[in-house]
Each structure stands twice: as C-alpha cells, then as structure tokens.
C-alpha atoms as a PDB file:
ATOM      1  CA  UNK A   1     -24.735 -10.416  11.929  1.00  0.00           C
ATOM      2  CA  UNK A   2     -25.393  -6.592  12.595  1.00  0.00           C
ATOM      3  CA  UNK A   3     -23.135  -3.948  11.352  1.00  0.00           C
ATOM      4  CA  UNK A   4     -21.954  -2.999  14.835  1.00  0.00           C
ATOM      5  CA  UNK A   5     -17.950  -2.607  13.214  1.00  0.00           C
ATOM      6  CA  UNK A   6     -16.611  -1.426  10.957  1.00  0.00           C
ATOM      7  CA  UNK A   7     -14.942  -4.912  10.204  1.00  0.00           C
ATOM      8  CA  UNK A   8     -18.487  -6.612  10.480  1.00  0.00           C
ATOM      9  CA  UNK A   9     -19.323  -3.920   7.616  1.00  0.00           C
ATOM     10  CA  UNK A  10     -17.247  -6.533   5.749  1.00  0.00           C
ATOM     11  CA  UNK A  11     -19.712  -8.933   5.872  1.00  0.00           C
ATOM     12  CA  UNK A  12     -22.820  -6.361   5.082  1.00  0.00           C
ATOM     13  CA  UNK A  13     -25.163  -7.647   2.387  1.00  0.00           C
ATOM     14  CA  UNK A  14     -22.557 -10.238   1.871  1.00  0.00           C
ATOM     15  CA  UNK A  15     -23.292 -13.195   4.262  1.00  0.00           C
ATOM     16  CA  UNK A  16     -26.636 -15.320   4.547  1.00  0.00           C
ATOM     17  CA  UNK A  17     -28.057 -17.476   7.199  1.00  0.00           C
ATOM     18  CA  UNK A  18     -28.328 -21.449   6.235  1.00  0.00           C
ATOM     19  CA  UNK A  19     -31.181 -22.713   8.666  1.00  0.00           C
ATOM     20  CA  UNK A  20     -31.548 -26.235   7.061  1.00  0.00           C
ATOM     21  CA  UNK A  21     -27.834 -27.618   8.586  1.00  0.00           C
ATOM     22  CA  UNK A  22     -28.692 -30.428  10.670  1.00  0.00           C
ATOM     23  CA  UNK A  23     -25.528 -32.245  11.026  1.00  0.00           C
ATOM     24  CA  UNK A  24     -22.133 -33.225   9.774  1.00  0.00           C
ATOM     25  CA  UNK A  25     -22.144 -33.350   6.264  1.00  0.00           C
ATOM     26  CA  UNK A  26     -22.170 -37.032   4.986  1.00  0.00           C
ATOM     27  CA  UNK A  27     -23.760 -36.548   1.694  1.00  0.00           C
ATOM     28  CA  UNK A  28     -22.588 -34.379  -1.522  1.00  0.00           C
ATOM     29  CA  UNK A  29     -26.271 -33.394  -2.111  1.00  0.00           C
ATOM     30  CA  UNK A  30     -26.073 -31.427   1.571  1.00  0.00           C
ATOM     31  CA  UNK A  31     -22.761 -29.652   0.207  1.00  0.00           C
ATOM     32  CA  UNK A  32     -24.456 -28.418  -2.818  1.00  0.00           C
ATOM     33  CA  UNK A  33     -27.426 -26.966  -0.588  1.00  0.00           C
ATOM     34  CA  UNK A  34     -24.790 -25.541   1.258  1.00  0.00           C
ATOM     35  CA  UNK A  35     -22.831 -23.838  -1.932  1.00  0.00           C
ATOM     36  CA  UNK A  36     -26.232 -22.408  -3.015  1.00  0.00           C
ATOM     37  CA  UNK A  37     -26.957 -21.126   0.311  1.00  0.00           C
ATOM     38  CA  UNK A  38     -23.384 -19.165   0.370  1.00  0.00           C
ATOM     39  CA  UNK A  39     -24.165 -18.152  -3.188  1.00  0.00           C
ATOM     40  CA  UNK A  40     -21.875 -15.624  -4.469  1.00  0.00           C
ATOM     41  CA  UNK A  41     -21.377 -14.040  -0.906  1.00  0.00           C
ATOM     42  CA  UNK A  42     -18.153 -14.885   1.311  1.00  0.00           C
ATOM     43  CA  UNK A  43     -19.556 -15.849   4.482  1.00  0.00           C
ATOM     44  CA  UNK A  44     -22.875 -17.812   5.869  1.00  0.00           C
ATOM     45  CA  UNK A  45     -23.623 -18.815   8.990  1.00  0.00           C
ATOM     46  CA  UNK A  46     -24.686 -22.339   9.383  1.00  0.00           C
ATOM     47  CA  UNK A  47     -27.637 -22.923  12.089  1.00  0.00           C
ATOM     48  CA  UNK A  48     -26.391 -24.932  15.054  1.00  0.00           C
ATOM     49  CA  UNK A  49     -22.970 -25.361  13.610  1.00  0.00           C
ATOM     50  CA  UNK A  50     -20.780 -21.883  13.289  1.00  0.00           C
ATOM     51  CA  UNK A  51     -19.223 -20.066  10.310  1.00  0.00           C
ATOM     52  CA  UNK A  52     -18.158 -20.470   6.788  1.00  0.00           C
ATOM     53  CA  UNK A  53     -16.549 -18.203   4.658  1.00  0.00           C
ATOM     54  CA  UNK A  54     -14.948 -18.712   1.306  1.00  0.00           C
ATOM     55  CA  UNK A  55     -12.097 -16.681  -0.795  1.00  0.00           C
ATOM     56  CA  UNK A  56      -9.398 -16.809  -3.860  1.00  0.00           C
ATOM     57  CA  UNK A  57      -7.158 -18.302  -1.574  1.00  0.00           C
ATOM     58  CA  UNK A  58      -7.232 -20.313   1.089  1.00  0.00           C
ATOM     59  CA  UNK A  59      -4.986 -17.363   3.567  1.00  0.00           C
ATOM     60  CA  UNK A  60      -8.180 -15.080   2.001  1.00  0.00           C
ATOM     61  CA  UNK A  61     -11.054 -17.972   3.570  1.00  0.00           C
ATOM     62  CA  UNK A  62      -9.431 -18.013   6.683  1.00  0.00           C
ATOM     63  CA  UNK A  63      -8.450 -14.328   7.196  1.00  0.00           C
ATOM     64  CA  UNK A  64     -12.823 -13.874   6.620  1.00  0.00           C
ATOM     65  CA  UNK A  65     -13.029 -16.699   8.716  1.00  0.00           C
ATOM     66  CA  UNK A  66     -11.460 -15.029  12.074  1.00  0.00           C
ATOM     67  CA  UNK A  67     -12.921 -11.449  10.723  1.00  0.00           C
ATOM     68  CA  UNK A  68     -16.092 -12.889  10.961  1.00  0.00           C
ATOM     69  CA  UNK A  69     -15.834 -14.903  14.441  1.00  0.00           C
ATOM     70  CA  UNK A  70     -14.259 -11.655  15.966  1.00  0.00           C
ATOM     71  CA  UNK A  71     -17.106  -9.472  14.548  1.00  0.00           C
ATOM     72  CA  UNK A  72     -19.771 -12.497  16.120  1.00  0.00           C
ATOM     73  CA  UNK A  73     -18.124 -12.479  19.526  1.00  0.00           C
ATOM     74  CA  UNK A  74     -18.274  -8.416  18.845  1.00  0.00           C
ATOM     75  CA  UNK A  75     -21.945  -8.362  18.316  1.00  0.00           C
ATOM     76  CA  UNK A  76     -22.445 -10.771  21.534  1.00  0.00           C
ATOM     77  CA  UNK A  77     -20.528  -8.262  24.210  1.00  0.00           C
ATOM     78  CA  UNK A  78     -22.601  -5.515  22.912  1.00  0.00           C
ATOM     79  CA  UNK A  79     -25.851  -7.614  22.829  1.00  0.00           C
ATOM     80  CA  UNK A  80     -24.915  -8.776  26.090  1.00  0.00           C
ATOM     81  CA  UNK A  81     -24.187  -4.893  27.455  1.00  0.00           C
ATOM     82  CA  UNK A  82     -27.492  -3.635  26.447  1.00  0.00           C
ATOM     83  CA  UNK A  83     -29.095  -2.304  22.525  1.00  0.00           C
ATOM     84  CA  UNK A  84     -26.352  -1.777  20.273  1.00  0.00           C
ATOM     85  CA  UNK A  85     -26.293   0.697  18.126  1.00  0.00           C
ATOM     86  CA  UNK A  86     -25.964  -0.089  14.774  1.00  0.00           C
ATOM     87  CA  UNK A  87     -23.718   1.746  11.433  1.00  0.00           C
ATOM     88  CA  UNK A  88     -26.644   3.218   9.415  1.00  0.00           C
ATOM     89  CA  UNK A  89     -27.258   1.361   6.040  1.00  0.00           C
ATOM     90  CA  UNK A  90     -25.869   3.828   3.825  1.00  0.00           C
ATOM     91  CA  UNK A  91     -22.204   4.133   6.095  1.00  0.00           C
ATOM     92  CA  UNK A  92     -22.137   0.143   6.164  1.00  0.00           C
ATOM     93  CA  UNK A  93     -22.715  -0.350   2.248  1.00  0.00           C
ATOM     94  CA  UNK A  94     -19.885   2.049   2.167  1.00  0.00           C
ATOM     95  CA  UNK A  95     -17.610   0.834   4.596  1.00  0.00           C
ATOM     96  CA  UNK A  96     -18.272  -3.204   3.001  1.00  0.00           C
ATOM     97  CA  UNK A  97     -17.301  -1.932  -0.536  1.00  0.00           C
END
C-alpha cells in the first residue's frame, strides 16, 4: 500500500505483505507464520485473502482494520484514474508517527 493519504501514512513502514497464504487457516503452525509475518507492525496484507491488522484492543484492530480497507479502495480509484502521486518519504514517516 502506497502513501497516497494521509490516513494510508498510517500504515507507512508499518504493514508487510504475507505472500505464502494459501488458504483458510487449519493448522496452528500457519498462524505462527502468519504472527511472524505481521511482526511488530499493525497491519499485513495476506496474498489472495485481504487484510489483517492487530491493536491493544479489539475497537483499536478494527478501527486499523476499516483505515486500512478505505486507504486500499483509496489507492485503487487513483490507480484506476491514472499515476498517483505519492506523499514523499520524509512527509509520510512524519505523518505515520
């Protein structure tokens, strides 16, 4: 996810990309691939499967939840509308802290 928004600066630095998801999760081993995938950031996006985000509470993990599918469907309008044009590094790290 690009930092098109300022609420997708949120997720900057702070999200990874788990490409190994194949399917529902049956076993606990996938779950712990999973957890070390997220690491210590609040959000990942599972490959063929959607979002996951984590918090303190379960109102924060959902709130990061919809922040992050708002700032996905954000990224697709503007992908789909031509080049976006992304915050610069330095204004994103500031806007995510």
């Amino acid at each position: 996810m690009d930092p098109l928004t300022q609420d997708a600066c949120a997720f900057y630095e702070d999200h990874n990309l788990y490409e190994d998801y194949i399917s529902v999760v049956l076993e606990t081993e996938e779950g712990r691939k999973i957890g070390q995938a997220l690491g210590n950031r609040k959000a990942a996006i599972l490959r063929n499967h959607g979002l996951l985000t984590v918090g303190k509470t379960v109102d924060e993990a959902a709130w990061w939840f919809i922040t992050m599918e708002r700032s996905c469907q954000a990224q697709l309008l503007a992908e789909a509308a031509g080049t976006p044009t992304l915050i610069p590094h330095e204004h994103a790290k500031v806007t995510a802290a």
